[in-house]
Protein backbone atom coordinates (compact mmCIF):
# COMPACT_ATOMS: atom_id res chain seq x y z
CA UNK A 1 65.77 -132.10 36.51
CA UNK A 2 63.70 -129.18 38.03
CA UNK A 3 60.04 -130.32 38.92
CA UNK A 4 56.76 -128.12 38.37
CA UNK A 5 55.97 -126.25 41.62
CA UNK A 6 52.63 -127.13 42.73
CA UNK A 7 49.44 -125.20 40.96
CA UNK A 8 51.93 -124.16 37.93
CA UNK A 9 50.00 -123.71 34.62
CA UNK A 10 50.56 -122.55 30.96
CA UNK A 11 53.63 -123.83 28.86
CA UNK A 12 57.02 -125.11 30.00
CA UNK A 13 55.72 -125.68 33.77
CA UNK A 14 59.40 -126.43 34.50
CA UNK A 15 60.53 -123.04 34.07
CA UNK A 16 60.97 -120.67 36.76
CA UNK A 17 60.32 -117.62 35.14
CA UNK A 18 57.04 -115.39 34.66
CA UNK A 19 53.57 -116.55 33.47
CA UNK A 20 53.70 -114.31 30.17
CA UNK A 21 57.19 -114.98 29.23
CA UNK A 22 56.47 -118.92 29.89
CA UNK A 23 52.83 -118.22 27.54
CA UNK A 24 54.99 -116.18 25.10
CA UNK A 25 57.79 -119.03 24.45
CA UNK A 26 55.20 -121.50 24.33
CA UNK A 27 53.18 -120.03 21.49
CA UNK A 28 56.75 -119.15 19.96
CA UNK A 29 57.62 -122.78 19.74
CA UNK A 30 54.28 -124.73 19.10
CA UNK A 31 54.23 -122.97 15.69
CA UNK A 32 57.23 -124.55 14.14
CA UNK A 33 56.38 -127.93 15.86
CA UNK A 34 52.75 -128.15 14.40
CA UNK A 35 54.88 -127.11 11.16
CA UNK A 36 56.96 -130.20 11.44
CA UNK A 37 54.08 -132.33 12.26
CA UNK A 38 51.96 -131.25 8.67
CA UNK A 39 55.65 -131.26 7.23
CA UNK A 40 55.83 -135.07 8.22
CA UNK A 41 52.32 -136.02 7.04
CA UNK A 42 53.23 -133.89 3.89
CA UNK A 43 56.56 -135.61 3.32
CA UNK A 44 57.20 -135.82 -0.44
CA UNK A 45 58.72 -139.50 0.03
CA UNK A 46 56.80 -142.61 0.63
CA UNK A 47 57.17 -143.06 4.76
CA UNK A 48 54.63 -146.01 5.95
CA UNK A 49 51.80 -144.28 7.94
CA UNK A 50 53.30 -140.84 7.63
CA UNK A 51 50.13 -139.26 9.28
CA UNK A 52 50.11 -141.81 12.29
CA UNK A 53 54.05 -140.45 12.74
CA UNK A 54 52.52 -137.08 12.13
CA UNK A 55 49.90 -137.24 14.77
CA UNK A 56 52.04 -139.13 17.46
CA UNK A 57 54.82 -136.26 16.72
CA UNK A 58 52.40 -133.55 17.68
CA UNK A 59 51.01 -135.25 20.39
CA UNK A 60 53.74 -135.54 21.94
CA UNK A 61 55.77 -132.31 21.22
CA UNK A 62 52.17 -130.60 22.70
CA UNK A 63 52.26 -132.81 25.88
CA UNK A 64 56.60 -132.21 26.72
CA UNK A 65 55.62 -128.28 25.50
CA UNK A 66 52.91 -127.65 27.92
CA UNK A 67 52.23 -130.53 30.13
CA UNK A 68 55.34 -132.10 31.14
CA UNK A 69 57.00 -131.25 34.24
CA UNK A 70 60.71 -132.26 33.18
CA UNK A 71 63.06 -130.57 30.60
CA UNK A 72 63.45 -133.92 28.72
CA UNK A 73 60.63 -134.19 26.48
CA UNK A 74 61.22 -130.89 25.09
CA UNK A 75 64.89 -132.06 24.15
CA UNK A 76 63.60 -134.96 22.79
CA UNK A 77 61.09 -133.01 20.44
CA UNK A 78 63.64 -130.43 20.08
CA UNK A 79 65.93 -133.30 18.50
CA UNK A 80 63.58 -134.89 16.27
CA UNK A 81 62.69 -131.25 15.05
CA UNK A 82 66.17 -130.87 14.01
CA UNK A 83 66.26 -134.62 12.44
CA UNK A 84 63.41 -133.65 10.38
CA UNK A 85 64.92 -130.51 9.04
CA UNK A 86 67.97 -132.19 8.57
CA UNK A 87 66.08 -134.35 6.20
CA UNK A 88 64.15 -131.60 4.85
CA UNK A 89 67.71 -130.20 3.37
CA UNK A 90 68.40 -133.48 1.64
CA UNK A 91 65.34 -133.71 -0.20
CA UNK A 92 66.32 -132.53 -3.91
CA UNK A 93 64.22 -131.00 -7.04
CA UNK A 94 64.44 -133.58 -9.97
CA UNK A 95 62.63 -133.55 -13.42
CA UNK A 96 62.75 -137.28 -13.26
CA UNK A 97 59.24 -138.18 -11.70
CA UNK A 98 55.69 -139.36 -12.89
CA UNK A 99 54.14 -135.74 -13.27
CA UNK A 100 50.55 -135.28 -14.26
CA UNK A 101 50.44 -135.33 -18.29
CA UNK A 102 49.32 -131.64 -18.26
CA UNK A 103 52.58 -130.26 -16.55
CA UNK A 104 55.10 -133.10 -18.27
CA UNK A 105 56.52 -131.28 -20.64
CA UNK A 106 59.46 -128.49 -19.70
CA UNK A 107 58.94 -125.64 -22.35
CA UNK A 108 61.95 -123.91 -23.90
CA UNK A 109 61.97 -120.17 -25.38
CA UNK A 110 65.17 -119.66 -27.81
CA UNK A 111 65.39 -116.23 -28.80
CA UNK A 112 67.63 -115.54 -31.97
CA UNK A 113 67.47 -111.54 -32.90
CA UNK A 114 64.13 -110.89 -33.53
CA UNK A 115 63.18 -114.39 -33.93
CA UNK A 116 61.23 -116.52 -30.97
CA UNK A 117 61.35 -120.32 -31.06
CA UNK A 118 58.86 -121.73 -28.13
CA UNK A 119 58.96 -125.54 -27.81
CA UNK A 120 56.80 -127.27 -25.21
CA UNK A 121 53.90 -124.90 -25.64
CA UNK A 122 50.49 -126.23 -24.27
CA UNK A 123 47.66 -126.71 -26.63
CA UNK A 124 44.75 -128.66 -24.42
CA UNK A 125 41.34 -129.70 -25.24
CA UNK A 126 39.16 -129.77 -21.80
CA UNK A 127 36.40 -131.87 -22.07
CA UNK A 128 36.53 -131.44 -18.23
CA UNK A 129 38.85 -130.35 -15.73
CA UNK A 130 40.15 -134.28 -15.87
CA UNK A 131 39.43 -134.67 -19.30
CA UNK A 132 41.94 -133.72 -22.23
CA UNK A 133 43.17 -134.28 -25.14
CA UNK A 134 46.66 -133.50 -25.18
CA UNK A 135 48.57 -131.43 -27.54
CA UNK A 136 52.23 -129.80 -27.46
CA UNK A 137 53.16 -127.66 -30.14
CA UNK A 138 55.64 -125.43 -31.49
CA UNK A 139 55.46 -121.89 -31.97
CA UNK A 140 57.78 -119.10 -34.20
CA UNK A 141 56.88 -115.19 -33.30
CA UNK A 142 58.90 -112.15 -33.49
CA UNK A 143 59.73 -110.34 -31.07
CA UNK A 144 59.52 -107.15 -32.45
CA UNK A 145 55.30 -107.92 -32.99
CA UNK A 146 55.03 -108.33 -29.37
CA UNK A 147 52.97 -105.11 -28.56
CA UNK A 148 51.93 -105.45 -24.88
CA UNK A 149 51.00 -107.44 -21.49
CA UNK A 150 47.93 -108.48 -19.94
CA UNK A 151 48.17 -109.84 -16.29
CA UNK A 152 45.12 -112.80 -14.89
CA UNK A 153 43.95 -113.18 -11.46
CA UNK A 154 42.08 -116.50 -11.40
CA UNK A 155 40.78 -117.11 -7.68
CA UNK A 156 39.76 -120.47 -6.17
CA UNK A 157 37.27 -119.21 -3.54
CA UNK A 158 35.75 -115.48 -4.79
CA UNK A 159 37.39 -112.79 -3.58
CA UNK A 160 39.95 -114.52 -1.02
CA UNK A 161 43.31 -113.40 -0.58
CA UNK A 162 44.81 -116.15 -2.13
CA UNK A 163 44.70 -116.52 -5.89
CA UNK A 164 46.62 -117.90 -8.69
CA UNK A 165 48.11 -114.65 -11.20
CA UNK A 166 49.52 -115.04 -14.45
CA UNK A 167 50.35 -113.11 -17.52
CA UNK A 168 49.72 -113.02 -21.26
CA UNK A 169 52.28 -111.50 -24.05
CA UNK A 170 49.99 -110.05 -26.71
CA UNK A 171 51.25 -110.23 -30.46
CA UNK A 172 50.29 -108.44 -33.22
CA UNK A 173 48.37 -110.54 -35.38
CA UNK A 174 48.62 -114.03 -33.58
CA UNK A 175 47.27 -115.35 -30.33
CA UNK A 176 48.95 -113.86 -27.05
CA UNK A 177 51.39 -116.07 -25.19
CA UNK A 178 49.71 -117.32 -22.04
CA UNK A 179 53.23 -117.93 -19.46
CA UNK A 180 51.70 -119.40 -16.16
CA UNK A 181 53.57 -119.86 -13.12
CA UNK A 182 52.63 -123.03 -11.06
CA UNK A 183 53.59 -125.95 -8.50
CA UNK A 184 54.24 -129.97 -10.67
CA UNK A 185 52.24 -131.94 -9.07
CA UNK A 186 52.35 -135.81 -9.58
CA UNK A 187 50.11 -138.21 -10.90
CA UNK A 188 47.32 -138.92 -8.17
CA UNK A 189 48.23 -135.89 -6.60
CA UNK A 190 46.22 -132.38 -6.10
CA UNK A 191 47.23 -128.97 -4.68
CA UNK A 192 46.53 -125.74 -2.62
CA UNK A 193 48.09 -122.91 -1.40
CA UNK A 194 48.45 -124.09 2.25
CA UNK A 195 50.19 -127.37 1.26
CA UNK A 196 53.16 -125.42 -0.49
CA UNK A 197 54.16 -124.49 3.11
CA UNK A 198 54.77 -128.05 4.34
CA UNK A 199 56.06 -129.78 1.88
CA UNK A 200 58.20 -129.75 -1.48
CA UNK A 201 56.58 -129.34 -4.66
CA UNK A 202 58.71 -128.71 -7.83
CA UNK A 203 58.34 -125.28 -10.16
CA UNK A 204 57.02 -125.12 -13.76
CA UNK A 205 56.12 -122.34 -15.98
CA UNK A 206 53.28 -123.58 -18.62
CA UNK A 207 53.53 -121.79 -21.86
CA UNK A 208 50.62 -121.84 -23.79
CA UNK A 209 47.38 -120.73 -25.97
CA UNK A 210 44.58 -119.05 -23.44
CA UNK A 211 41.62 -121.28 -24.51
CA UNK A 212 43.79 -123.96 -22.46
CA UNK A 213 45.74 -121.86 -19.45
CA UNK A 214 42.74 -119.52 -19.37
CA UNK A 215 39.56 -122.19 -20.10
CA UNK A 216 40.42 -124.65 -17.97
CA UNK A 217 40.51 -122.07 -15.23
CA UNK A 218 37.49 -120.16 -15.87
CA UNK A 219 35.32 -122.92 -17.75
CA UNK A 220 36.29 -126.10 -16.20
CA UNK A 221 38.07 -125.46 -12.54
CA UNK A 222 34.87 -122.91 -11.98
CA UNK A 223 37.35 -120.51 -10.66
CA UNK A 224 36.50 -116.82 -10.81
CA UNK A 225 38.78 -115.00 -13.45
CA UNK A 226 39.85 -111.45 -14.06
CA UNK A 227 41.73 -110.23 -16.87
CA UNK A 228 43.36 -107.08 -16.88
CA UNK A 229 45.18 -104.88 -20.01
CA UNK A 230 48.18 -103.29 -18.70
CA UNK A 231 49.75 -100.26 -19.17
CA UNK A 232 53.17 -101.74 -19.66
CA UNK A 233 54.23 -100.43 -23.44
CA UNK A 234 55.93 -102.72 -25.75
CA UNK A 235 59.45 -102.38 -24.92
CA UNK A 236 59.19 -102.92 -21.69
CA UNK A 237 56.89 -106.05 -22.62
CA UNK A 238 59.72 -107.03 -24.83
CA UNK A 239 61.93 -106.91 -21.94
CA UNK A 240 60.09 -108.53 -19.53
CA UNK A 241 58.92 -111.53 -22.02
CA UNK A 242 63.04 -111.83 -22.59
CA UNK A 243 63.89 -112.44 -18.83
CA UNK A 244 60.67 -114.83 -18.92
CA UNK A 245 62.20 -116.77 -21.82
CA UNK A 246 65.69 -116.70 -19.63
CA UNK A 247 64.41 -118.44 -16.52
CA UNK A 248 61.92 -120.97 -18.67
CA UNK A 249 65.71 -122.36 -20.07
CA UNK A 250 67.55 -122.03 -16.81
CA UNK A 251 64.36 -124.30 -14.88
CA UNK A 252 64.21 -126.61 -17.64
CA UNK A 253 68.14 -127.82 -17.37
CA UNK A 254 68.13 -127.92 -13.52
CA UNK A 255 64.66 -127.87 -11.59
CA UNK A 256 63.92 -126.07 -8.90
CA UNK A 257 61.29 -125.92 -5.84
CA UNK A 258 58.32 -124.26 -5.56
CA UNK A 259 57.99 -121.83 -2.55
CA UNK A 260 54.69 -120.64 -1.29
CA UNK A 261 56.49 -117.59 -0.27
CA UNK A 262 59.64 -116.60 -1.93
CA UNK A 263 59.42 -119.06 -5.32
CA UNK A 264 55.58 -118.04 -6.56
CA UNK A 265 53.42 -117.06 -9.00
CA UNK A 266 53.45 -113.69 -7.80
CA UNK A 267 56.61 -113.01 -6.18
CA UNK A 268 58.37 -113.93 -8.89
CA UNK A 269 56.25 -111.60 -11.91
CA UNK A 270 57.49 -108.52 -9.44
CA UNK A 271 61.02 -110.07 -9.15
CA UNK A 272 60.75 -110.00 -12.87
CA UNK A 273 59.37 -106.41 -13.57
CA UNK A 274 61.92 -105.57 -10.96
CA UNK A 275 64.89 -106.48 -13.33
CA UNK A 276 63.08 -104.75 -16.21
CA UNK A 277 63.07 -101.14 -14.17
CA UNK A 278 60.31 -101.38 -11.51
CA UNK A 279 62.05 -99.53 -8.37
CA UNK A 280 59.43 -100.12 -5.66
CA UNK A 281 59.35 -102.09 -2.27
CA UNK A 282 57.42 -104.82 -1.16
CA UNK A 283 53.95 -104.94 -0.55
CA UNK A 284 51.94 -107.34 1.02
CA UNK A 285 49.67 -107.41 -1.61
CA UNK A 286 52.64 -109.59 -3.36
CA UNK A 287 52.46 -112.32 -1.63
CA UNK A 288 48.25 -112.19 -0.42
CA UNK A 289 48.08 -111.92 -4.03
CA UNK A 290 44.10 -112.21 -4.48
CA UNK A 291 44.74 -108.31 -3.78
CA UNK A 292 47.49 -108.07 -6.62
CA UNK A 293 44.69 -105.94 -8.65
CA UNK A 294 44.22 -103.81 -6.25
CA UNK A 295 47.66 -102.97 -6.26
CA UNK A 296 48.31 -102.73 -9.84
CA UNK A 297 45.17 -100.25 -9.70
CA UNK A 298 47.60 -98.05 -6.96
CA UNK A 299 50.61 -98.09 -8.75
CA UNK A 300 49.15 -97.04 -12.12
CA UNK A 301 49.75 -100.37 -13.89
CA UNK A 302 45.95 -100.79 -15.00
CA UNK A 303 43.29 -98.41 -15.90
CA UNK A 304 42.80 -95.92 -13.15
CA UNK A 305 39.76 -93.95 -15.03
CA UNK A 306 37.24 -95.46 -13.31
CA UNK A 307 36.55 -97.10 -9.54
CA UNK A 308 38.55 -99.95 -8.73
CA UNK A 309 35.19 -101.60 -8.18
CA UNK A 310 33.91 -100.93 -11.68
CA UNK A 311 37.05 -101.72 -13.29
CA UNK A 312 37.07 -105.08 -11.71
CA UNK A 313 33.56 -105.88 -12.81
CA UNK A 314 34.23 -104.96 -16.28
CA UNK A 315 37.49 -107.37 -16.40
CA UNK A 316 35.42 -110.61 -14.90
CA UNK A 317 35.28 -112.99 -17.71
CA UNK A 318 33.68 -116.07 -16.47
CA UNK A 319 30.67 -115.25 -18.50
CA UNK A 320 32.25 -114.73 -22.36
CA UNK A 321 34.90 -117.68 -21.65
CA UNK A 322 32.16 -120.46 -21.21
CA UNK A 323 30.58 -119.54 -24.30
CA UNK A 324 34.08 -118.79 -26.15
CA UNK A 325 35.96 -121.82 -25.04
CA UNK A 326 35.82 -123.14 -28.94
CA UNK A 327 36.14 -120.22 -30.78
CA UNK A 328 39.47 -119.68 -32.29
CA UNK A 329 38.85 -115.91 -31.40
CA UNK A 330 39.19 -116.80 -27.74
CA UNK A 331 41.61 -114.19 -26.93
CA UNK A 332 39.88 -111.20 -29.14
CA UNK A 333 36.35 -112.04 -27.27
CA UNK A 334 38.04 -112.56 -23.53
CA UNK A 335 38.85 -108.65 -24.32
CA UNK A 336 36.40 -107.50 -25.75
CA UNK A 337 34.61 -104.41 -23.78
CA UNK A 338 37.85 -104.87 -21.29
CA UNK A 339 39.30 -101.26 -20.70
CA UNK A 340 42.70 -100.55 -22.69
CA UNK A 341 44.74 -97.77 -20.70
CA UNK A 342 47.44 -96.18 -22.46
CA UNK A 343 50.87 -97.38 -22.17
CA UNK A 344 53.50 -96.35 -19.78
CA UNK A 345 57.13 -95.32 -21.02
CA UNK A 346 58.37 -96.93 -18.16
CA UNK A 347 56.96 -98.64 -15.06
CA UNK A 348 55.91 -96.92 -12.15
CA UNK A 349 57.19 -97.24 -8.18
């Protein structure tokens, strides 16, 4: 094994080769090796002292990456690096775990002609965000009364560039359709953002009335919410709430992960509106999606008659939601004095 020439600093003292290049590799490869070590502390299966193992792991992948003066300790990290993603691969969605009693239930849409069946659709009473009482019900629309789409943007820290986005089917004469994209969490366990990119979480999509998916956000989570009336038009909405009702069926008989990146909230409404005729590329905006508004407002999708700043005070709704929350007009007074742009025949780039 080569030693360290005397005086050598920086990353991989053991290579002959120059200072930057040694700096560059050395950043390169401490990334996915801090990513194993969360990964491990993260793990989704019960391993005894996971964040001791975590902690030694990085220790010791820091020390062979930039203080040892022999090749072997990087092998060795390098090897239990690829043991852990071995494991990672084996590690398989299931609907068969204790979830938290507000994501338990798998919701079905069955669509027969014009007629809509939704099973599983959430009906809570928040006394607090902990708090419920728990109600699934059933609901029978048409399809042809669907009329339009309204897209949230509920944000856990104001303004940040990570935020939780959902949509709403509106209906002619009933309550919209609230269809929420999220992570199942377990019972005793929480979530954000940043944990999605460590460890496995399993997908659901929560179909429900808006004085639950909406309250609990806005009233009871105090998260900052924005609701926004799109310009899709109806048949497009019709459309779009058909390939909704399409993957709902296809998670419920086999489940699938959650992916902070490619499996999201987000992502997935523009994979969506992608199969329904949008034609445009990707934009960062999709995936730092507390900025999703923003680009709605460039591509046309919400009203673009005002400033983007005045629009987006006028669709904050923290204030009418907390004193709406029991009002079986929820929906109507969440809108009201929200600006309605007309609809498009077809969505934009």
């Amino acid at each position: 094994m080569a030693k360290a020439s005397a005086g050598t600093t920086g990353p991989l003292p053991w290579l002959h080769a120059p200072r930057p290049l040694r700096w560059l590799l050395g950043l390169l490869l401490t990334l996915p090796l801090l990513w194993a070590a969360l990964a491990i502390g993260y793990a989704p299966v019960p391993v005894p002292g996971r964040w001791l193992l975590a902690g030694l792991f990085a220790v010791f992948s820091l020390w062979a990456l930039w203080r040892a003066s022999r090749r072997w300790p990087v092998v060795v990290a390098a090897l239990l690096f690829a043991a852990l993603m071995v494991g990672w691969s084996f590690v398989r969605p299931s609907h068969d775990r204790p979830w938290r009693p507000e994501i338990a239930v798998m919701p079905r849409i069955d669509v027969d002609g014009d007629q809509i069946r939704i099973s599983g659709y959430r009906h809570f009473e928040y006394r607090t965000r902990d708090e419920f009482t728990g109600r699934w019900e059933e609901r029978q629309l048409r399809l042809s009364d669907l009329q339009g789409l309204d897209f949230f943007v509920s944000y856990w820290n104001p303004d940040g560039a990570i935020a939780h986005t959902f949509v709403s089917f509106d209906f002619a004469g009933v309550d919209p359709v609230a269809i929420s994209i999220e992570i199942r969490p377990e019972v005793g366990e929480s979530f954000h953002p940043v944990q999605g990119l460590f460890r496995h979480f399993e997908l659901v999509y929560v179909v429900g009335d808006e004085r639950d998916i909406v309250a609990v956000r806005s009233n009871h989570r105090d998260e900052e919410v924005f609701l926004y009336r799109t310009r899709v038009s109806a048949e497009s909405a019709r459309r779009l709430f058909l390939v909704y009702a399409e993957r709902i069926n296809a998670l419920a008989d086999a489940p699938e992960f959650y992916n902070v990146v490619s499996n999201n909230c987000t992502v997935n409404i523009v994979r969506y509106a992608n199969r329904i005729g949008r034609t445009g590329g990707w934009d960062i905006r999709h995936l730092l999606n507390g900025w999703s508004d923003r680009y709605l407002y460039d591509a046309g999708l919400i009203d673009t008659s005002m400033p983007f700043a005045e629009l987006r005070g006028r669709s904050r709704i923290n204030e009418i939601a907390h004193g709406a929350e029991r009002d079986p007009a929820f929906s109507r007074r969440i809108r009201e004095g929200r600006p309605v742009p007309p609809a498009l025949p077809s969505l934009p780039r």
